[in-house]
N, C-alpha and C. Protein backbone atom coordinates (compact mmCIF):
# COMPACT_ATOMS: atom_id res chain seq x y z
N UNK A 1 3.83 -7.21 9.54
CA UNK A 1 3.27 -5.90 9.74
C UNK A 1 4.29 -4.84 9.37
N UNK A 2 4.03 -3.44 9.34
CA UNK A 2 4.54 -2.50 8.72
C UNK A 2 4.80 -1.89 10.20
N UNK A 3 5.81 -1.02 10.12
CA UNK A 3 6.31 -0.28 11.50
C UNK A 3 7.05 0.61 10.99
N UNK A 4 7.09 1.81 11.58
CA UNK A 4 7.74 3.12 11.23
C UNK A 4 8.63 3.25 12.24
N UNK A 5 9.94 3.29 11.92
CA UNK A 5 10.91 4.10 13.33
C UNK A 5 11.17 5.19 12.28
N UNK A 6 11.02 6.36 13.12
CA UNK A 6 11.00 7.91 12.68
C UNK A 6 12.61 8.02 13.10
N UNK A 7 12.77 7.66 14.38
CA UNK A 7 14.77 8.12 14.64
C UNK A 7 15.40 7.30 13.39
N UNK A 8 14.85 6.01 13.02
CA UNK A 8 16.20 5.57 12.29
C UNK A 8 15.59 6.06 10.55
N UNK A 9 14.48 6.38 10.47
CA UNK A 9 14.11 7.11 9.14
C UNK A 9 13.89 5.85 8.20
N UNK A 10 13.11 5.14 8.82
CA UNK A 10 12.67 3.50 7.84
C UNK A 10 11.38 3.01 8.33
N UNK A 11 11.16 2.50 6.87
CA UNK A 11 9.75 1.35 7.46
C UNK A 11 10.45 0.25 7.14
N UNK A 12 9.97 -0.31 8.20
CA UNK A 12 10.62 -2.19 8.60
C UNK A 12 9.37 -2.94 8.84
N UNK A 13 9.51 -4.22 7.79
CA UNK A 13 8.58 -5.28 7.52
C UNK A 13 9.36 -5.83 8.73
N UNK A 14 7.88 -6.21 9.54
CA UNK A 14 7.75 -7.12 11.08
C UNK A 14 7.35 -8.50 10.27
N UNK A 15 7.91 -9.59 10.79
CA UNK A 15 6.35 -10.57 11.21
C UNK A 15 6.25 -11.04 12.11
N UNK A 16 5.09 -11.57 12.89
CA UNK A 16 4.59 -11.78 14.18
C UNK A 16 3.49 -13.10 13.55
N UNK A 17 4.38 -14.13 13.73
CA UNK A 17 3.35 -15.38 13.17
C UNK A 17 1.66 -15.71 14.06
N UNK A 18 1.97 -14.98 15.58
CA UNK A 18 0.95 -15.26 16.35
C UNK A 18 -0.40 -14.24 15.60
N UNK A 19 0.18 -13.50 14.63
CA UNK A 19 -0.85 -12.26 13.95
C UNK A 19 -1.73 -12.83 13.13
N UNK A 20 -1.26 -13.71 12.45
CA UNK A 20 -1.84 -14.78 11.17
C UNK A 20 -2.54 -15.44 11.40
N UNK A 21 -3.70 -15.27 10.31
CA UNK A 21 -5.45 -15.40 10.90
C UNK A 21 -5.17 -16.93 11.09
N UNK A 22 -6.08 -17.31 11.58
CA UNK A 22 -6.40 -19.03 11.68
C UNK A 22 -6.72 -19.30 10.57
N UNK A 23 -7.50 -19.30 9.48
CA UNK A 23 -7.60 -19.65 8.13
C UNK A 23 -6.36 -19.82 7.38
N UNK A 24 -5.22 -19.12 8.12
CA UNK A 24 -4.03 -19.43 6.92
C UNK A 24 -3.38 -20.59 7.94
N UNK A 25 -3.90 -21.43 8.92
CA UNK A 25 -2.96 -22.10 9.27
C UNK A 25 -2.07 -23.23 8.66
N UNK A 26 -2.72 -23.54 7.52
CA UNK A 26 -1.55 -24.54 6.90
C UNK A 26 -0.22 -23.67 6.09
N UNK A 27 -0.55 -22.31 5.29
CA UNK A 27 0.53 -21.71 5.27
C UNK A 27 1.54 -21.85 5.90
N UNK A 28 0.80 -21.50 7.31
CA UNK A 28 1.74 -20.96 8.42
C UNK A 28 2.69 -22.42 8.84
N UNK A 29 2.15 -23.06 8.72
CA UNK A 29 2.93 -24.37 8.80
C UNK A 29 3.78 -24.52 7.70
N UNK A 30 3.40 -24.77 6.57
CA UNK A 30 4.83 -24.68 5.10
C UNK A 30 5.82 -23.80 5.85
N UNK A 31 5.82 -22.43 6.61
CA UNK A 31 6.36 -21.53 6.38
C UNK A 31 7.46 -21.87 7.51
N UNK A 32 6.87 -22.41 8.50
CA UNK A 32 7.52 -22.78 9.75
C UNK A 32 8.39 -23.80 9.51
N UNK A 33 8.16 -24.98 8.54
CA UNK A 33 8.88 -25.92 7.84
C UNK A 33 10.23 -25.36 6.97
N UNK A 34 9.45 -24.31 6.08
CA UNK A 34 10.65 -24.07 5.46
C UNK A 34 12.15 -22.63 5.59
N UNK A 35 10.89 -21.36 6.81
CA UNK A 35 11.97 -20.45 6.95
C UNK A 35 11.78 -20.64 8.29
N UNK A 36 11.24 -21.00 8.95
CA UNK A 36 10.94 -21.07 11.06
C UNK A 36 10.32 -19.67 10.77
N UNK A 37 9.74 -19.49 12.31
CA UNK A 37 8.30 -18.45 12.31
C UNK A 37 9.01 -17.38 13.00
N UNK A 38 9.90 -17.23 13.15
CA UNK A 38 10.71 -16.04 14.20
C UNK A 38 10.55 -14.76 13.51
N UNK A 39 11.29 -13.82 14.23
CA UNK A 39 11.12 -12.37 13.36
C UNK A 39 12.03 -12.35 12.07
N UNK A 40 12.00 -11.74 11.35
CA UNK A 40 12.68 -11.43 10.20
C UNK A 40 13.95 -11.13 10.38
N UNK A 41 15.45 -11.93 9.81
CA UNK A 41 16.74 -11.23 10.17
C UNK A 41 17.57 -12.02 9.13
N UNK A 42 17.92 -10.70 8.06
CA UNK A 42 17.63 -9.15 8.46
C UNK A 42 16.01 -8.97 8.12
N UNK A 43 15.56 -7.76 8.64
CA UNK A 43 14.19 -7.31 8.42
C UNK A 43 14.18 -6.46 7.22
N UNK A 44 13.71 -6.60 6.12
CA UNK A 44 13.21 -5.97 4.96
C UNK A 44 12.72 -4.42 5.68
N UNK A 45 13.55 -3.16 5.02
CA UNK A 45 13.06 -1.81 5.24
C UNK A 45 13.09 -0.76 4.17
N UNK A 46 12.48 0.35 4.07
CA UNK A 46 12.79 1.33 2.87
C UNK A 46 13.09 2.26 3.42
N UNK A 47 14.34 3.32 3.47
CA UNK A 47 14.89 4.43 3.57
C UNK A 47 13.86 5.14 3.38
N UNK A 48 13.30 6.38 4.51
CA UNK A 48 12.60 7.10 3.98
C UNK A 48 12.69 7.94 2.74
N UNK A 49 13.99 8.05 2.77
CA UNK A 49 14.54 9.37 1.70
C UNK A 49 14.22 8.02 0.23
N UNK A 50 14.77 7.24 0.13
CA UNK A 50 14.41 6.42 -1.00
C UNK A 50 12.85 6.08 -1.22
N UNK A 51 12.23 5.77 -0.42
CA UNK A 51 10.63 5.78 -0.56
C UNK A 51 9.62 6.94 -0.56
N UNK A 52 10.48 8.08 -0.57
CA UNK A 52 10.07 9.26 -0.84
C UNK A 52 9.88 10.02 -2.07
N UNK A 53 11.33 9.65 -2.41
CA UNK A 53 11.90 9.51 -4.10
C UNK A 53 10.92 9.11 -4.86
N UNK A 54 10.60 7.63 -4.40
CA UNK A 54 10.53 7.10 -5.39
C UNK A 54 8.76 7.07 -5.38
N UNK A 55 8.16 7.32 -4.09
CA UNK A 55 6.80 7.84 -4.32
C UNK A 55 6.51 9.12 -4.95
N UNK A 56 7.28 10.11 -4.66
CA UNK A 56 7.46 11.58 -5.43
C UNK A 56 7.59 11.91 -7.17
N UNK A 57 7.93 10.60 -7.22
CA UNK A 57 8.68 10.69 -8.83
C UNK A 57 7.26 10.10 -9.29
N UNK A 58 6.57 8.93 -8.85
CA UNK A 58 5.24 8.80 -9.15
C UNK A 58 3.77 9.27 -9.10
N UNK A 59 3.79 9.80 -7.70
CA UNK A 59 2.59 10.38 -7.30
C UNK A 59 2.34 12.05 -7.52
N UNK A 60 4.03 12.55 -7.43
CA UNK A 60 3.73 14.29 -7.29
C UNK A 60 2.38 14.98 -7.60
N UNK A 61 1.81 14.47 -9.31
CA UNK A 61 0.82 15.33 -9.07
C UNK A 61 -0.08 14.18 -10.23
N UNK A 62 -1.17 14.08 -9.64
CA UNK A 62 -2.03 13.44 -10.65
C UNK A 62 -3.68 13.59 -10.63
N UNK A 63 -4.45 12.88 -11.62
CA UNK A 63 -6.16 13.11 -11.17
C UNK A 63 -6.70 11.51 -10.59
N UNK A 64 -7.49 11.27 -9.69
CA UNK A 64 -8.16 10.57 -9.15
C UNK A 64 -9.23 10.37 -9.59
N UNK A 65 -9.76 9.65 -9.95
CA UNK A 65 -11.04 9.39 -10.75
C UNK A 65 -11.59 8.11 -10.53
N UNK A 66 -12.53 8.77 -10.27
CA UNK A 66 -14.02 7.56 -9.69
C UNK A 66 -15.20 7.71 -10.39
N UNK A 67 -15.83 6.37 -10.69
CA UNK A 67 -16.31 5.88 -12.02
C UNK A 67 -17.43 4.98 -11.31
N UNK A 68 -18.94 4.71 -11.67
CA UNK A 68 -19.24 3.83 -11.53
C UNK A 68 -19.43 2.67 -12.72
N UNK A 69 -19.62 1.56 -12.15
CA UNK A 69 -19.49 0.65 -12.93
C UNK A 69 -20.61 -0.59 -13.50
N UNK A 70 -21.20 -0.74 -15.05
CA UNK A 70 -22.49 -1.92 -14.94
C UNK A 70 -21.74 -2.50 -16.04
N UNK A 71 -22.46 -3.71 -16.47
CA UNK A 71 -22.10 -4.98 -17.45
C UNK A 71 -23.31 -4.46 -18.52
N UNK A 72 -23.21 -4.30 -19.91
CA UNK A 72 -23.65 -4.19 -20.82
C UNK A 72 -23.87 -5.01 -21.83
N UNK A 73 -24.80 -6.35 -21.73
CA UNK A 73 -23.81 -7.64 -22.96
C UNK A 73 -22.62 -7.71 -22.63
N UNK A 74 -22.31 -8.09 -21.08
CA UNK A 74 -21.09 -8.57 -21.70
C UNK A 74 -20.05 -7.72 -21.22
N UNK A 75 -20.15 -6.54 -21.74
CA UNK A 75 -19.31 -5.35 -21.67
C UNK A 75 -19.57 -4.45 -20.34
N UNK A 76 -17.84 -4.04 -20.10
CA UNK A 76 -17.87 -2.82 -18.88
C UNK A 76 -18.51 -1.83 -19.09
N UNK A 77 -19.30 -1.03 -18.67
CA UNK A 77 -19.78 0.47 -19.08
C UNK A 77 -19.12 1.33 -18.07
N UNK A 78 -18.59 2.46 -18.29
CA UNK A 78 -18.31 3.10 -17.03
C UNK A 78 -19.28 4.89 -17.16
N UNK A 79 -19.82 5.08 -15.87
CA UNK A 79 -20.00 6.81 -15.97
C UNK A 79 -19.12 7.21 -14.66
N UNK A 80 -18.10 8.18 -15.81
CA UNK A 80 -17.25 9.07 -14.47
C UNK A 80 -18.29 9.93 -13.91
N UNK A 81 -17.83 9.36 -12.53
CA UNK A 81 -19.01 10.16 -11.41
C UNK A 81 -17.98 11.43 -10.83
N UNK A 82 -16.98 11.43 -10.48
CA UNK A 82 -15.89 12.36 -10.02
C UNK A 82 -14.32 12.30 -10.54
N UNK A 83 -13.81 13.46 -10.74
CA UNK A 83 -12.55 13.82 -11.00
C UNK A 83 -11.83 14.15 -10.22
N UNK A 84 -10.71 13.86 -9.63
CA UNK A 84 -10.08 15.09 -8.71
C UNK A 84 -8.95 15.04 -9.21
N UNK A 85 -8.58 16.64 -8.76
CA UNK A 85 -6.87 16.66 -9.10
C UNK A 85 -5.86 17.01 -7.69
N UNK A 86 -5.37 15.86 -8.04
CA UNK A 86 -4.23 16.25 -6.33
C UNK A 86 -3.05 16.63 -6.97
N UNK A 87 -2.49 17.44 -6.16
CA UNK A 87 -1.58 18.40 -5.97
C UNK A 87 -0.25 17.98 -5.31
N UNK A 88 0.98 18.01 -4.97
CA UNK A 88 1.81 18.02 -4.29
C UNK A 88 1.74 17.24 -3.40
N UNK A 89 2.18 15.48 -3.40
CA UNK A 89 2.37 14.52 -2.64
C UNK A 89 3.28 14.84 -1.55
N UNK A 90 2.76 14.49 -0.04
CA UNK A 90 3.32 14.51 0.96
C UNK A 90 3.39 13.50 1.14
N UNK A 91 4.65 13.19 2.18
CA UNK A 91 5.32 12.38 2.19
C UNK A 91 5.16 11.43 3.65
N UNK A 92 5.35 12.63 4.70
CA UNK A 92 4.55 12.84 5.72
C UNK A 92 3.75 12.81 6.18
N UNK A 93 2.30 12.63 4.84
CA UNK A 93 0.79 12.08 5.39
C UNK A 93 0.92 10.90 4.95
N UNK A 94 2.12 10.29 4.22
CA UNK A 94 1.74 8.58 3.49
C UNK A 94 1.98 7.82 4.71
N UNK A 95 3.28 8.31 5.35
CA UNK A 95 3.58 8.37 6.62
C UNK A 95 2.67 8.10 8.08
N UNK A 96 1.81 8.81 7.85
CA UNK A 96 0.77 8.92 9.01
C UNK A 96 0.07 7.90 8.85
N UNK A 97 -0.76 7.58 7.73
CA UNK A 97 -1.52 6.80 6.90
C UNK A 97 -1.21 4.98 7.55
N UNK A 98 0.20 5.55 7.04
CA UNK A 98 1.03 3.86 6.96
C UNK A 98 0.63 3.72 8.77
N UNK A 99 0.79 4.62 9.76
CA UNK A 99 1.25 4.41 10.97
C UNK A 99 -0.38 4.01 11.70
N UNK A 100 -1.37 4.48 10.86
CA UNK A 100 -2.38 4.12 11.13
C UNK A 100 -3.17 3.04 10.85
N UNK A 101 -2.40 1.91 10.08
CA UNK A 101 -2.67 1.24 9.38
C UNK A 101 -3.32 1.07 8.23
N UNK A 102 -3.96 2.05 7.54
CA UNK A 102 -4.28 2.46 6.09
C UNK A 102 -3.69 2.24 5.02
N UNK A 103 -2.12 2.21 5.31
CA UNK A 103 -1.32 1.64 3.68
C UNK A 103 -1.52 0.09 4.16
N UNK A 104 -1.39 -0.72 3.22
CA UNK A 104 -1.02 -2.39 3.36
C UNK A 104 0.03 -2.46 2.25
N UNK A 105 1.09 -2.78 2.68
CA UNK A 105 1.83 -3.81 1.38
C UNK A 105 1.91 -4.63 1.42
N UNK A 106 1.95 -5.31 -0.22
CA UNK A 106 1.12 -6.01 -0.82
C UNK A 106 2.88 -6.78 -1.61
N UNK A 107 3.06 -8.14 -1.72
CA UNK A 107 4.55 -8.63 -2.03
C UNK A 107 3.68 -9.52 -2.54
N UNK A 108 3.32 -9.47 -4.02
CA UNK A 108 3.08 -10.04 -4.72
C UNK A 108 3.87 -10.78 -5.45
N UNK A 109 3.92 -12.05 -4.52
CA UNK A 109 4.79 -12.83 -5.77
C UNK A 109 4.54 -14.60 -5.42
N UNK A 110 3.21 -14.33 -4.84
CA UNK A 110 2.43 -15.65 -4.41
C UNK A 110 2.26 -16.79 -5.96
N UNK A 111 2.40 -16.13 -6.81
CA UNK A 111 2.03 -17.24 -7.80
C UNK A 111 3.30 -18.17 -8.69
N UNK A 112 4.74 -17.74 -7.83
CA UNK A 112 5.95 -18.30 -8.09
C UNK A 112 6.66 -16.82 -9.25
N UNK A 113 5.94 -16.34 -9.48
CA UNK A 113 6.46 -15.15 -10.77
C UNK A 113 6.46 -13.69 -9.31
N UNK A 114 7.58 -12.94 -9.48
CA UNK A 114 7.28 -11.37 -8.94
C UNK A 114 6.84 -10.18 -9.49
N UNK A 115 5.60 -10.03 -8.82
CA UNK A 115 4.92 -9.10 -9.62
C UNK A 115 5.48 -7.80 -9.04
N UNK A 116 6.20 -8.03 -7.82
CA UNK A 116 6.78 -6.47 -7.51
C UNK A 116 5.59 -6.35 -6.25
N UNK A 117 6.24 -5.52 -5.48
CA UNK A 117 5.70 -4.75 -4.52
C UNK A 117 4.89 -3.77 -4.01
N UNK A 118 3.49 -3.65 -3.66
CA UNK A 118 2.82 -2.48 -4.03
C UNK A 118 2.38 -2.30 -2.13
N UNK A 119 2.23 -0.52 -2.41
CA UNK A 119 1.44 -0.09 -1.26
C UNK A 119 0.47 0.41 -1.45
N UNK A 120 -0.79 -0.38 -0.50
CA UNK A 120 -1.84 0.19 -1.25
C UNK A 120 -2.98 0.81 -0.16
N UNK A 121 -4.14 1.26 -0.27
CA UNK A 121 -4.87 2.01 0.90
C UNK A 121 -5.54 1.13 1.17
N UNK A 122 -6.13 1.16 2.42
CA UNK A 122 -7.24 0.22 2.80
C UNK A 122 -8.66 0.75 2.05
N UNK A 123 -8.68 1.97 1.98
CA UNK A 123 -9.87 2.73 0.81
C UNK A 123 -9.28 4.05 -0.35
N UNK A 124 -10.32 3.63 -1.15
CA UNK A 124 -9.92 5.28 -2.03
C UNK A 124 -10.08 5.89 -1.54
N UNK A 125 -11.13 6.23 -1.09
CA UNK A 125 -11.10 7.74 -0.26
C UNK A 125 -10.25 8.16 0.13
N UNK A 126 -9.10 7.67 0.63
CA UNK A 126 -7.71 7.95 1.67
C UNK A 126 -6.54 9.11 0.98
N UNK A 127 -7.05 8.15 -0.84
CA UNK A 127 -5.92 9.39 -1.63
C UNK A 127 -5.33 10.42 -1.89
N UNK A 128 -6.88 10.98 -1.77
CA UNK A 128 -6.70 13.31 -1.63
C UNK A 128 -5.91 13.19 -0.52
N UNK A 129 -6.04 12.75 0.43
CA UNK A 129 -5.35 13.35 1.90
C UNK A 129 -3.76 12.58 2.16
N UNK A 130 -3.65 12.69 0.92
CA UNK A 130 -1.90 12.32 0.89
C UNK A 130 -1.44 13.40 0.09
N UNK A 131 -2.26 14.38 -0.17
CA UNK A 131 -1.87 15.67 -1.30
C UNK A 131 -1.74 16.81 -0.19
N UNK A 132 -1.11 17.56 -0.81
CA UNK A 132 -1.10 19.33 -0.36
C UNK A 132 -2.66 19.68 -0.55
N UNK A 133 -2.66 19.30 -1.71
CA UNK A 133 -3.91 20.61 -2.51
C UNK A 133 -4.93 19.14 -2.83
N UNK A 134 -6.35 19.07 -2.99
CA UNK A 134 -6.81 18.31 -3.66
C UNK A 134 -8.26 19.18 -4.81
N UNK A 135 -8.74 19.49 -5.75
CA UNK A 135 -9.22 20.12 -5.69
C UNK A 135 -10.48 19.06 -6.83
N UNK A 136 -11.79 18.91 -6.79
CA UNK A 136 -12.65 18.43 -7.28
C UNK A 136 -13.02 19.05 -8.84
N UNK A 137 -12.71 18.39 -9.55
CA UNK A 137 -12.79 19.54 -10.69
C UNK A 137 -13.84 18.59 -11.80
N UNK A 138 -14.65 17.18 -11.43
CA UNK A 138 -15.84 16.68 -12.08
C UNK A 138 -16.74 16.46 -10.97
C-alpha cells in the first residue's frame, strides 16, 4: 500500500501480506519462500520534492481527451466526445488523491522485463482535479 508521511515529506511503499486478496494466494506463497512476508526494509519512498519535479516536468499543463470507442472491420474508430485543457498541476491535490486512495502504483515488471513505474487513477474523471484551472474547450 501507498502511505503519505507529510512530517517526513515521502510516500512509502507498505506491504501488509494479510491485505492480499485470497486469489493471489499462491503468489503470496512464492513470495514468502523467496523474500518472507514482513514489512519492507528498507521501504521503497519518493521525496516529495523529487516526485513533484518530476510530476511537474510532465503534467504542468496538458489536454485530456475522451473519445468514444467502436470496431469498424476490424478497425478502431474513435469520436472525440470531450477535450479539456488543464492548467497548472498541483501537487498537493495528487497528494490528497494518493491519501484517498485514488492514485494506485503500478511496478510493472511482472513479466521478468521493467517496464518502469507508473501512478495511475482509479478513474479518469479524477484528472481535472489535480489542475489549478481545468477548462472544457470540446
Amino acid at each position: 500500500m501507498v502511505k503519505i508521511h507529510r512530517g517526513a515529506k515521502k510516500v512509502v511503499i507498505s506491504f501488509d501480506h494479510s491485505k492480499v486478496g485470497s486469489n493471489h494466494k499462491k503468489w503470496l506463497k512464492e513470495v514468502s519462500k523467496a523474500a518472507g512476508i514482513s514489512e519492507l526494509d528498507p521501504q521503497p519512498y519518493w521525496g516529495f520534492d523529487d516526485l513533484s519535479n518530476k510530476a511537474g516536468t510532465k503534467l504542468l499543463n496538458c489536454f485530456f481527451v475522451e473519445a468514444d470507442v467502436k470496431r469498424v472491420d476490424g478497425k478502431e474508430q474513435y469520436n472525440f466526445v470531450r477535450v479539456t485543457m488543464l492548467k497548472k498541476f498541483e501537487f498537493e491535490k495528487f497528494l490528497e488523491q494518493m491519501e484517498e486512495g485514488n492514485v494506485l502504483v503500478d511496478f510493472d515488471a511482472r513479466t521478468g522485463h521493467n517496464h518502469g513505474t507508473k501512478f495511475r487513477l482509479r478513474t479518469n474523471t479524477l484528472l481535472p482535479r489535480l489542475y489549478q484551472e481545468a477548462k472544457r474547450i470540446v
